[in-house]
C-alpha atoms as a PDB file:
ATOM      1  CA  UNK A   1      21.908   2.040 -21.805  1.00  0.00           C
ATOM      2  CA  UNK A   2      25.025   0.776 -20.775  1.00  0.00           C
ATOM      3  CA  UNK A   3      24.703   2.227 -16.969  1.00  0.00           C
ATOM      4  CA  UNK A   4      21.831  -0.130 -16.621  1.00  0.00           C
ATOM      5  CA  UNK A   5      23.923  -3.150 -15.388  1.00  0.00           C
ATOM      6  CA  UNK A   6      25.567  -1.116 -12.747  1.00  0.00           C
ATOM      7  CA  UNK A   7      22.089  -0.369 -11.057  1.00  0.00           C
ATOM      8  CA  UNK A   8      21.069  -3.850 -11.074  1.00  0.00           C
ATOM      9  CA  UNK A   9      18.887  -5.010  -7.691  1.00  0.00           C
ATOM     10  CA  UNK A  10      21.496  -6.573  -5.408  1.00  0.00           C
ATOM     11  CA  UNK A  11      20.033 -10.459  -3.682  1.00  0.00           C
ATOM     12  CA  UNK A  12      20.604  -8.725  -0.108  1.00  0.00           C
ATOM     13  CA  UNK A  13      18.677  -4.895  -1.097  1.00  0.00           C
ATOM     14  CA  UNK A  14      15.786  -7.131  -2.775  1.00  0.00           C
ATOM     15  CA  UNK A  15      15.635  -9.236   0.747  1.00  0.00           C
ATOM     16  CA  UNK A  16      15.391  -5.665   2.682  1.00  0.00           C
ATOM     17  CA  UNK A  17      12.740  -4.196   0.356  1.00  0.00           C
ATOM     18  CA  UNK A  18      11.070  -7.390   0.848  1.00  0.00           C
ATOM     19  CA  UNK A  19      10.981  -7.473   4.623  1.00  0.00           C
ATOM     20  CA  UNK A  20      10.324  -3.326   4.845  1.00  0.00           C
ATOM     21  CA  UNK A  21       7.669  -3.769   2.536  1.00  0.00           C
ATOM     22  CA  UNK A  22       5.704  -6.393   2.404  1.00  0.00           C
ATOM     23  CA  UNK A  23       6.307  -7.170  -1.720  1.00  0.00           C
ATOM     24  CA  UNK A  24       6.900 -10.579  -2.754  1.00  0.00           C
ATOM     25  CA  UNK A  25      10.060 -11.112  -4.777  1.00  0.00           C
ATOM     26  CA  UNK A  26       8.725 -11.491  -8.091  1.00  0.00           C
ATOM     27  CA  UNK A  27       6.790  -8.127  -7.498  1.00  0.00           C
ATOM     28  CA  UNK A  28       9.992  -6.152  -6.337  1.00  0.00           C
ATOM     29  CA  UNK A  29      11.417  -7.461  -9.387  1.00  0.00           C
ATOM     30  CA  UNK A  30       8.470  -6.363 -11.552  1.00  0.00           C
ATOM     31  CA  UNK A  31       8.275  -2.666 -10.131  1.00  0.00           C
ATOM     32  CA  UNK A  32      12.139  -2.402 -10.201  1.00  0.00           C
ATOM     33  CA  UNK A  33      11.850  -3.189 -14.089  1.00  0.00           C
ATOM     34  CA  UNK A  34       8.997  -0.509 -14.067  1.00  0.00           C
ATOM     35  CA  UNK A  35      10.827   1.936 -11.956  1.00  0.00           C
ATOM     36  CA  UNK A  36      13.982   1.237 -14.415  1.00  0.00           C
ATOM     37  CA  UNK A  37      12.258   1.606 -17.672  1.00  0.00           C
ATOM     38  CA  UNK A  38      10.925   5.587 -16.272  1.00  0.00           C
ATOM     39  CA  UNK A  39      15.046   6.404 -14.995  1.00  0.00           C
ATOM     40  CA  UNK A  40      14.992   8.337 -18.353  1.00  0.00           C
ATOM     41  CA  UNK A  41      18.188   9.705 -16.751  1.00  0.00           C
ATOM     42  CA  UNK A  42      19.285   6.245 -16.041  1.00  0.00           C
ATOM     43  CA  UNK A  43      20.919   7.752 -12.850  1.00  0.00           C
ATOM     44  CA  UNK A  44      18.851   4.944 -10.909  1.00  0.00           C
ATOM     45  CA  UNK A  45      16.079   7.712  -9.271  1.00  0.00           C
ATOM     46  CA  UNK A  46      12.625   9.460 -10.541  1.00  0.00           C
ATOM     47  CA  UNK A  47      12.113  13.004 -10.723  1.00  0.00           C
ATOM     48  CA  UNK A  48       8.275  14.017 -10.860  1.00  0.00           C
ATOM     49  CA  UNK A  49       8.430  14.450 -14.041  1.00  0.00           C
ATOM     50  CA  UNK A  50       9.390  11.006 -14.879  1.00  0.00           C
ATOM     51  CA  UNK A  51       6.056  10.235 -12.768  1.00  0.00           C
ATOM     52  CA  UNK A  52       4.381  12.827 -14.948  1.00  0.00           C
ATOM     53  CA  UNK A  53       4.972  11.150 -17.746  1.00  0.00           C
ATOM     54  CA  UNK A  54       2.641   7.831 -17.071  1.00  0.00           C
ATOM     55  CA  UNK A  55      -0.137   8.164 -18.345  1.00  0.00           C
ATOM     56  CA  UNK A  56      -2.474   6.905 -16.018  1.00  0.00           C
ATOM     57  CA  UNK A  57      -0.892   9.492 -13.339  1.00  0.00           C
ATOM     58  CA  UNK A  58      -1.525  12.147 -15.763  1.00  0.00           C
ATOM     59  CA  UNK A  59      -5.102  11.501 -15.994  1.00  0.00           C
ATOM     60  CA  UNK A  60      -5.823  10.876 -12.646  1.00  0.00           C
ATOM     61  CA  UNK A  61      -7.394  13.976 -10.687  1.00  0.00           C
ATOM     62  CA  UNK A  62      -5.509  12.815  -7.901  1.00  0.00           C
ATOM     63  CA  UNK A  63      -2.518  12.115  -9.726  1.00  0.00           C
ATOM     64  CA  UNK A  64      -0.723  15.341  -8.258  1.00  0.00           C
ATOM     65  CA  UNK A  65      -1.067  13.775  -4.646  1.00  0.00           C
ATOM     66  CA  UNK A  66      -0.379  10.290  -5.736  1.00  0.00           C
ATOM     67  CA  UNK A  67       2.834  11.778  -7.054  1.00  0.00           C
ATOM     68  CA  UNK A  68       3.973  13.863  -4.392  1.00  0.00           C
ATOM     69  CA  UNK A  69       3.441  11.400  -2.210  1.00  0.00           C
ATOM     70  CA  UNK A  70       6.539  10.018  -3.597  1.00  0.00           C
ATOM     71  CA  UNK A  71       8.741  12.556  -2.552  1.00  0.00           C
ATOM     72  CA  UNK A  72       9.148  14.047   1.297  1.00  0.00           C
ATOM     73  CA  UNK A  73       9.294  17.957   1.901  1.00  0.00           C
ATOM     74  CA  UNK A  74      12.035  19.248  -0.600  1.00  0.00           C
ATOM     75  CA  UNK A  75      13.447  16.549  -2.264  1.00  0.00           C
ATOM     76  CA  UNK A  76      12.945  16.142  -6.262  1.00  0.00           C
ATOM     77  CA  UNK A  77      14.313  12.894  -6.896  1.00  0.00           C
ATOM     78  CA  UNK A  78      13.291   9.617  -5.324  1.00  0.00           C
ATOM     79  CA  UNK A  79      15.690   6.543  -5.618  1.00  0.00           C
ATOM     80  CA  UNK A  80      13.999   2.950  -5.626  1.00  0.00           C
ATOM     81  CA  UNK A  81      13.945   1.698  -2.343  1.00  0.00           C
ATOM     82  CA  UNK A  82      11.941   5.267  -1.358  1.00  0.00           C
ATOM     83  CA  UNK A  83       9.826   4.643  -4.625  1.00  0.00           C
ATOM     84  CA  UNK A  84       9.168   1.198  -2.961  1.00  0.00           C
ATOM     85  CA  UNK A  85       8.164   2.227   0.784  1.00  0.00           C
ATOM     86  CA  UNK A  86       5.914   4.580  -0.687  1.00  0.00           C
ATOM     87  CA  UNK A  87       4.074   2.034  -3.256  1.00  0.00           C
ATOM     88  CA  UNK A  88       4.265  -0.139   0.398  1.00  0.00           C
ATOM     89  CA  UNK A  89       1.449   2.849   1.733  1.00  0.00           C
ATOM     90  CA  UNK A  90      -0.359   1.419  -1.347  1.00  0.00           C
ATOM     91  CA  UNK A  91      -0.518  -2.242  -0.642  1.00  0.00           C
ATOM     92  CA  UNK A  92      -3.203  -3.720   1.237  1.00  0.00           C
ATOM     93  CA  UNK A  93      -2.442  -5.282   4.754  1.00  0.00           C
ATOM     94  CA  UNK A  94      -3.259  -9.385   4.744  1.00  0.00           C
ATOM     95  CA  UNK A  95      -4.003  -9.294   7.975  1.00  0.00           C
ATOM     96  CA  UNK A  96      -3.475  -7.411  11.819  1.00  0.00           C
ATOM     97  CA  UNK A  97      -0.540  -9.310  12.831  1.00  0.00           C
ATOM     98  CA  UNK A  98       1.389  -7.914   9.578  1.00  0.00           C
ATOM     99  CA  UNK A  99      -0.322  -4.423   9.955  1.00  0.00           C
ATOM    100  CA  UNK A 100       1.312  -4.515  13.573  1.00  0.00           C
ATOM    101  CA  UNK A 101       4.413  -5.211  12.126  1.00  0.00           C
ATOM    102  CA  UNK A 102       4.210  -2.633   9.621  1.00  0.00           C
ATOM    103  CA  UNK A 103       3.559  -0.099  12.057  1.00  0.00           C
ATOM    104  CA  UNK A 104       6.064  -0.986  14.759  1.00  0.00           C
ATOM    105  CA  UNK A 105       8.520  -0.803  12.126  1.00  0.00           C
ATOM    106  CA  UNK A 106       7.548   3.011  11.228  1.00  0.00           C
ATOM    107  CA  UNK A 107       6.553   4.259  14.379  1.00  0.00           C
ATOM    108  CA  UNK A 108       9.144   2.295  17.062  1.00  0.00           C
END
């Protein structure tokens, strides 16, 4: 437990989730605690089987695409600011001018 204050969320990396994303602050700060409490390896990523373990995901017939969805072609880990653009997929848009934004940010 004592690696857990090293991986605290830094003001200016919760700003940039914020602005990539979309998430408020108090949700960033939610989902980091979330994203914290499944680092079983407290090494400050998720391997699929940390998603594995939720229960929810294991459940879910579609819980093998929600959780590869998490991690691009070859990788096995995922640190939180890729755990975050992904849940960002997830959110909905509030309306077209930020869905414009959204996309000119991922496809320039």
């Amino acid at each position: 437990m004592g690696s857990r204050a090293s991986t605290l969320l830094r003001d200016e990396e919760l700003e940039e989730i914020k602005k990539e994303t979309g998430f408020s602050h108090s949700q960033i700060t939610r989902l980091y605690s979330r994203f914290t409490s499944l680092d079983k390896g407290e090494n400050g990523t998720l391997s699929r089987e940390d998603f594995q373990r939720i229960p929810e995901l294991a459940i879910n017939p579609l819980g093998d695409r929600i959780i590869n969805a998490f991690f691009p072609e070859g990788e096995d880990q995922v640190n939180f600011r890729g755990f975050m653009r992904t849940l960002a997929h997830f959110r909905p848009i509030e309306d077209n001018e930020k869905s414009k934004d959204v996309l000119e940010r991922w496809w320039p």
